[in-house]
N, C-alpha and C. Protein backbone atom coordinates (compact mmCIF):
# COMPACT_ATOMS: atom_id res chain seq x y z
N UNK A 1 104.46 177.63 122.11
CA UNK A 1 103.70 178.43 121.17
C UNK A 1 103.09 179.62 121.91
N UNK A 2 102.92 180.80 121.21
CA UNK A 2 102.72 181.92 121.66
C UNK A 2 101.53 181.80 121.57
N UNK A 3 100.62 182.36 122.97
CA UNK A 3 98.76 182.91 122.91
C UNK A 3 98.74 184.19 122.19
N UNK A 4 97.52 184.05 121.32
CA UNK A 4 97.28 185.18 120.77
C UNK A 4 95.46 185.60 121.32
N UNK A 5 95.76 186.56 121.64
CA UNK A 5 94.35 187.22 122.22
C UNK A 5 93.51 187.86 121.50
N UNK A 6 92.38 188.32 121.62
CA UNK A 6 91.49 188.73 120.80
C UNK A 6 91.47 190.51 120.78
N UNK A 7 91.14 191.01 120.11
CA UNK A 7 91.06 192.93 120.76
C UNK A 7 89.68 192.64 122.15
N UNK A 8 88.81 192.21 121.82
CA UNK A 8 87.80 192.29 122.89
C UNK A 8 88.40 191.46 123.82
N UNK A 9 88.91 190.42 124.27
CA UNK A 9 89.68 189.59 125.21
C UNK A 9 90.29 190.39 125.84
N UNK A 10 91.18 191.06 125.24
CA UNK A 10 91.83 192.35 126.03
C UNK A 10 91.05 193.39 126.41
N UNK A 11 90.18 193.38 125.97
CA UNK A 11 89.26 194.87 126.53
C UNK A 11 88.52 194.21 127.86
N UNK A 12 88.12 193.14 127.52
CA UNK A 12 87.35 192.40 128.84
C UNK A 12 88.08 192.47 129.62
N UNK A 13 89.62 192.03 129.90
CA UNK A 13 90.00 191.67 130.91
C UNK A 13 90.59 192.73 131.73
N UNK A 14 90.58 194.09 130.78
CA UNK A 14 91.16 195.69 131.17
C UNK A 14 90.57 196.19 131.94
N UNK A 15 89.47 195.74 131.36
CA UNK A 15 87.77 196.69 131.91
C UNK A 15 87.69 196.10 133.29
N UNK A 16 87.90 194.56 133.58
CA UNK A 16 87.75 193.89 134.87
C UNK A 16 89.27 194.73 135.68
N UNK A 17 90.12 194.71 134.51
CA UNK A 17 91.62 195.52 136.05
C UNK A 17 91.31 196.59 136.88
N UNK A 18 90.54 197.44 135.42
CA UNK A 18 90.64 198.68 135.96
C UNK A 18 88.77 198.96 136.83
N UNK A 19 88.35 197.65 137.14
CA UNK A 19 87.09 198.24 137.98
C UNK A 19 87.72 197.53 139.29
N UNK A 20 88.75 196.89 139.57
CA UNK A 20 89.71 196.76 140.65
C UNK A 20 88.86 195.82 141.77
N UNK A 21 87.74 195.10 141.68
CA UNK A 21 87.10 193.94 142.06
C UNK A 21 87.76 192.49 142.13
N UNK A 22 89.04 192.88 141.45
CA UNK A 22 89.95 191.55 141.51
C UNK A 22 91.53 192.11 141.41
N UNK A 23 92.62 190.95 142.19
CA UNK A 23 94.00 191.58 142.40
C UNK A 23 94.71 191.34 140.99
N UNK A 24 95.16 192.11 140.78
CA UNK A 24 96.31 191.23 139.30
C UNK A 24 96.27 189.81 139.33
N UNK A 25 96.74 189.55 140.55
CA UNK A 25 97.44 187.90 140.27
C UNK A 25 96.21 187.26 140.04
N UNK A 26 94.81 187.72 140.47
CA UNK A 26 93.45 186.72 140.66
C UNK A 26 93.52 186.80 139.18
N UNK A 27 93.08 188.06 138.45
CA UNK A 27 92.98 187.83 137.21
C UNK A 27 94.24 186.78 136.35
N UNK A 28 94.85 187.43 136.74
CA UNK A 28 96.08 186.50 135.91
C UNK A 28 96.05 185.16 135.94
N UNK A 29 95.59 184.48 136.62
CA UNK A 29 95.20 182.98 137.29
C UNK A 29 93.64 182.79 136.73
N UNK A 30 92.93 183.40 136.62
CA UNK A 30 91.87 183.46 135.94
C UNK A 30 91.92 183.25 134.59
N UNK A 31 92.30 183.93 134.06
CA UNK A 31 92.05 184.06 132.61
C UNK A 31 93.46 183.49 131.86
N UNK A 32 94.38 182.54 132.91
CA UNK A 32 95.91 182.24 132.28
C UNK A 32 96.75 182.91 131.20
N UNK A 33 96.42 184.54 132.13
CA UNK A 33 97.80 185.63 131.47
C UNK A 33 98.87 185.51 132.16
N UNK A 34 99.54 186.38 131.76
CA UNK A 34 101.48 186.29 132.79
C UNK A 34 100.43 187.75 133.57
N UNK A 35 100.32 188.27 134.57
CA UNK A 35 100.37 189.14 135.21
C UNK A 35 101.28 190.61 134.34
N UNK A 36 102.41 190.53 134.05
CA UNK A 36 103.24 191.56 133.20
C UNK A 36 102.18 191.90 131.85
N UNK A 37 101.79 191.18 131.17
CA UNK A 37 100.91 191.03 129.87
C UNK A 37 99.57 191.87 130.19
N UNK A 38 98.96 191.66 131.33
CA UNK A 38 97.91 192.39 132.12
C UNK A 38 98.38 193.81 132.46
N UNK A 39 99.17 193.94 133.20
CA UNK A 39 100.14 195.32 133.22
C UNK A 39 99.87 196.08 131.69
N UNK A 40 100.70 195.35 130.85
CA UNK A 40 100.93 196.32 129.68
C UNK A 40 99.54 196.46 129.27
N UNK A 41 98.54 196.03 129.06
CA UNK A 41 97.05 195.86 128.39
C UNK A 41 96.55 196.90 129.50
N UNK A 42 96.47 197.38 130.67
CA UNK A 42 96.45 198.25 131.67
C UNK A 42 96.97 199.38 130.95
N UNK A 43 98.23 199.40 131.13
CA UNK A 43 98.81 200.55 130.22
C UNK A 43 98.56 201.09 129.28
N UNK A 44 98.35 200.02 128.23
CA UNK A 44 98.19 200.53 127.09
C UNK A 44 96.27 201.63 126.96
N UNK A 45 95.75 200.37 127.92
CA UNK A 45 94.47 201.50 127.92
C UNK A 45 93.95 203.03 128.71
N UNK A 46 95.28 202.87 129.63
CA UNK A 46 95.34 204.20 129.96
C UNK A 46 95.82 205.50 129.23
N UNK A 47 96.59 204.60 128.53
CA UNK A 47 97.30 206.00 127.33
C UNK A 47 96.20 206.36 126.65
N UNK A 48 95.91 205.16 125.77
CA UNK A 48 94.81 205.32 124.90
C UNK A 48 93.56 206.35 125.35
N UNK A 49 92.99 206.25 126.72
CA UNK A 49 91.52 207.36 127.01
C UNK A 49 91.39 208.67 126.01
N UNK A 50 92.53 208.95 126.24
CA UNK A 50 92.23 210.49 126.18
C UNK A 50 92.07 210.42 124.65
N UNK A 51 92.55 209.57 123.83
CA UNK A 51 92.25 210.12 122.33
C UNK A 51 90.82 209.01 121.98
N UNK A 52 90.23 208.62 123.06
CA UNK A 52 89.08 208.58 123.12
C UNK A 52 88.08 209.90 122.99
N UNK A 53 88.24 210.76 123.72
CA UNK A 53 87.42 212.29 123.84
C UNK A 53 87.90 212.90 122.45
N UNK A 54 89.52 213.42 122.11
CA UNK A 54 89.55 213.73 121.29
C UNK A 54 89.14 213.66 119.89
N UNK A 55 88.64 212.13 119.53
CA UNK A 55 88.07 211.81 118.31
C UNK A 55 86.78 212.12 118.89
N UNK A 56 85.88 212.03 119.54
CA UNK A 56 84.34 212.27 119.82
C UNK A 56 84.43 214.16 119.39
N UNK A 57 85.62 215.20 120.14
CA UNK A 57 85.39 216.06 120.39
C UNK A 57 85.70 216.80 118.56
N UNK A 58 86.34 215.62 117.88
CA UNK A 58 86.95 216.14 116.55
C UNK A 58 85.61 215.83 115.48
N UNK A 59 84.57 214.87 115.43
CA UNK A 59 83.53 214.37 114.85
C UNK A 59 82.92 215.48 115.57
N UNK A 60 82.66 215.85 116.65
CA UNK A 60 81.70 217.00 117.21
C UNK A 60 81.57 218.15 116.19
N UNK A 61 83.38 219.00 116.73
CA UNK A 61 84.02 220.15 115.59
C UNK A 61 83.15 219.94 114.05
N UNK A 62 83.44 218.44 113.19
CA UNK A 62 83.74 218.37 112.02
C UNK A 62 81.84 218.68 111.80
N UNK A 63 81.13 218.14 112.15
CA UNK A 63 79.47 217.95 112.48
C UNK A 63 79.25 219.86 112.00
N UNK A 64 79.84 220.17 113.12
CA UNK A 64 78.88 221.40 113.53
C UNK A 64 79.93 222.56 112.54
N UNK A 65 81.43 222.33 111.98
CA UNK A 65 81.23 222.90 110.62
C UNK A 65 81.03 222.53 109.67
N UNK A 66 80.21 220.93 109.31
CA UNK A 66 79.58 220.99 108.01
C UNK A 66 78.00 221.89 108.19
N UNK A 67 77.47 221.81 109.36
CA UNK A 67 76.26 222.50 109.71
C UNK A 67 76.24 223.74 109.52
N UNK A 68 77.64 224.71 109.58
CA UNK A 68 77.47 225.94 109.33
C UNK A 68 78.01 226.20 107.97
N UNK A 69 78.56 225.21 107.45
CA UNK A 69 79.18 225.71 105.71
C UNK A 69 77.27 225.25 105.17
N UNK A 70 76.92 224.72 105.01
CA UNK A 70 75.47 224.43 104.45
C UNK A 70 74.54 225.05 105.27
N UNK A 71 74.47 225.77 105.92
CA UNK A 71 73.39 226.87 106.19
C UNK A 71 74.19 228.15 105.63
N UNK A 72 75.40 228.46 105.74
CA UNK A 72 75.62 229.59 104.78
C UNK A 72 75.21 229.17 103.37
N UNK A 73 75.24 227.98 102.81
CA UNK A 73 74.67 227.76 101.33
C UNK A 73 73.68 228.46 101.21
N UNK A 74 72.46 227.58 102.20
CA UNK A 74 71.39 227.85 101.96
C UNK A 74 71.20 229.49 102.26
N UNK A 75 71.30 230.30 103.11
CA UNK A 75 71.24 231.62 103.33
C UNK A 75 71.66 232.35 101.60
N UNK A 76 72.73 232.01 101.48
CA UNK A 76 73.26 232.69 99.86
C UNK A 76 72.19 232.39 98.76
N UNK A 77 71.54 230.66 98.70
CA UNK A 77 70.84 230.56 97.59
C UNK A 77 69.62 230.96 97.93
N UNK A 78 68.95 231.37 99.20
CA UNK A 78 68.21 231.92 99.41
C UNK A 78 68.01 233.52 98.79
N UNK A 79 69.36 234.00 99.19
CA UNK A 79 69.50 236.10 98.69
C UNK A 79 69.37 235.74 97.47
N UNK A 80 69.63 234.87 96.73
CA UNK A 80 69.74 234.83 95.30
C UNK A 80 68.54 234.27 94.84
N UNK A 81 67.66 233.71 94.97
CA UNK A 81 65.87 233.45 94.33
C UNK A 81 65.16 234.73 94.92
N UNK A 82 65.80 235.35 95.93
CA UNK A 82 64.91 236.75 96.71
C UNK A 82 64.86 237.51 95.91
N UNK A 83 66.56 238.14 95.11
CA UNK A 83 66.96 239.14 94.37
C UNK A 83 66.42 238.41 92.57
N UNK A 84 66.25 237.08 92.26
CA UNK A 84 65.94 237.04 90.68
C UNK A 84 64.53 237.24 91.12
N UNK A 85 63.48 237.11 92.25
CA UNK A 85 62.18 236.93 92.18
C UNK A 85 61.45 238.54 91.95
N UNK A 86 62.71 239.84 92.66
CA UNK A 86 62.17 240.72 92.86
C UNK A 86 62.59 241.15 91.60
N UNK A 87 63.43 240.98 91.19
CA UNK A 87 63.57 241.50 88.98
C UNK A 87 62.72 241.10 88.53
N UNK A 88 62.13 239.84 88.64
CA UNK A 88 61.19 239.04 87.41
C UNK A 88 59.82 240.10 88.10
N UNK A 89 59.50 240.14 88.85
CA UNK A 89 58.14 240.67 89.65
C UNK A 89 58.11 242.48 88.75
N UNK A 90 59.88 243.02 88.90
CA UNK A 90 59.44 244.42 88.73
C UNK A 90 59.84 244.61 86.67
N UNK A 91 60.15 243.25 86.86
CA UNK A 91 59.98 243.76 84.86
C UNK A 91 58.76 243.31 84.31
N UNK A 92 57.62 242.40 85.32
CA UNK A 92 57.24 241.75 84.46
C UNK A 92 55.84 242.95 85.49
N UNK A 93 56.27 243.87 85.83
CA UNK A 93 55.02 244.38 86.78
C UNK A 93 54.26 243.81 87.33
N UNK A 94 54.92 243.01 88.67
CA UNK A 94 54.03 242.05 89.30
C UNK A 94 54.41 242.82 90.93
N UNK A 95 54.44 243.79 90.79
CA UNK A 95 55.15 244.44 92.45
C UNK A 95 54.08 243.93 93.68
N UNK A 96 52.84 243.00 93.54
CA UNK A 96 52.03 242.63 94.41
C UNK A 96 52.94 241.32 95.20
N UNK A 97 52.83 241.61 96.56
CA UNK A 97 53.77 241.01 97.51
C UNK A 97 52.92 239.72 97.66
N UNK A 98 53.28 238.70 97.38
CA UNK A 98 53.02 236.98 97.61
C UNK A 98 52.28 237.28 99.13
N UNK A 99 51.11 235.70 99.36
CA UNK A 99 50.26 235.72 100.18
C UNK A 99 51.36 234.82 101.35
């Protein structure tokens, strides 16, 4: 019957390869993997890094243009209560500038 591992099982035992405090075979004897199985779980988390940064650096991007589409809102609905406040003020002869 085939072992089935956990996602964190594999992350534990990656995290121990790759801080290199133990040889393959120790781990492999440790934790009763095949050594090859350790390899690929190695592998596979080396590929994986980099679209580690890329999703942090893509939530960064996505952050900081919802931050600038909603401060242009606000800037626009701002010109627009500026420009109805200064009509209502000069039809209704109120040209005295707010405290």
């Amino acid at each position: 019957m085939k072992k089935r591992f956990t996602s964190t099982f594999k992350a534990q035992v990656a995290r121990e390869l790759l801080a290199g405090e133990k040889t393959l075979s120790q781990l492999a004897a440790e934790y009763e993997v095949a050594a090859t199985q350790l390899s690929q779980w190695k592998s596979t988390v080396l590929k994986g890094l980099p679209s580690l940064f890329e999703d942090e650096h893509k939530a960064i991007e996505r952050v900081k243009a919802d931050y600038e589409r909603r401060l242009e809102e606000l800037y626009s609905e701002i010109g627009r209560l500026t420009t109805q406040l200064a009509w209502l003020r000069k039809k209704y002869g109120l040209d005295v500038e707010p405290r």
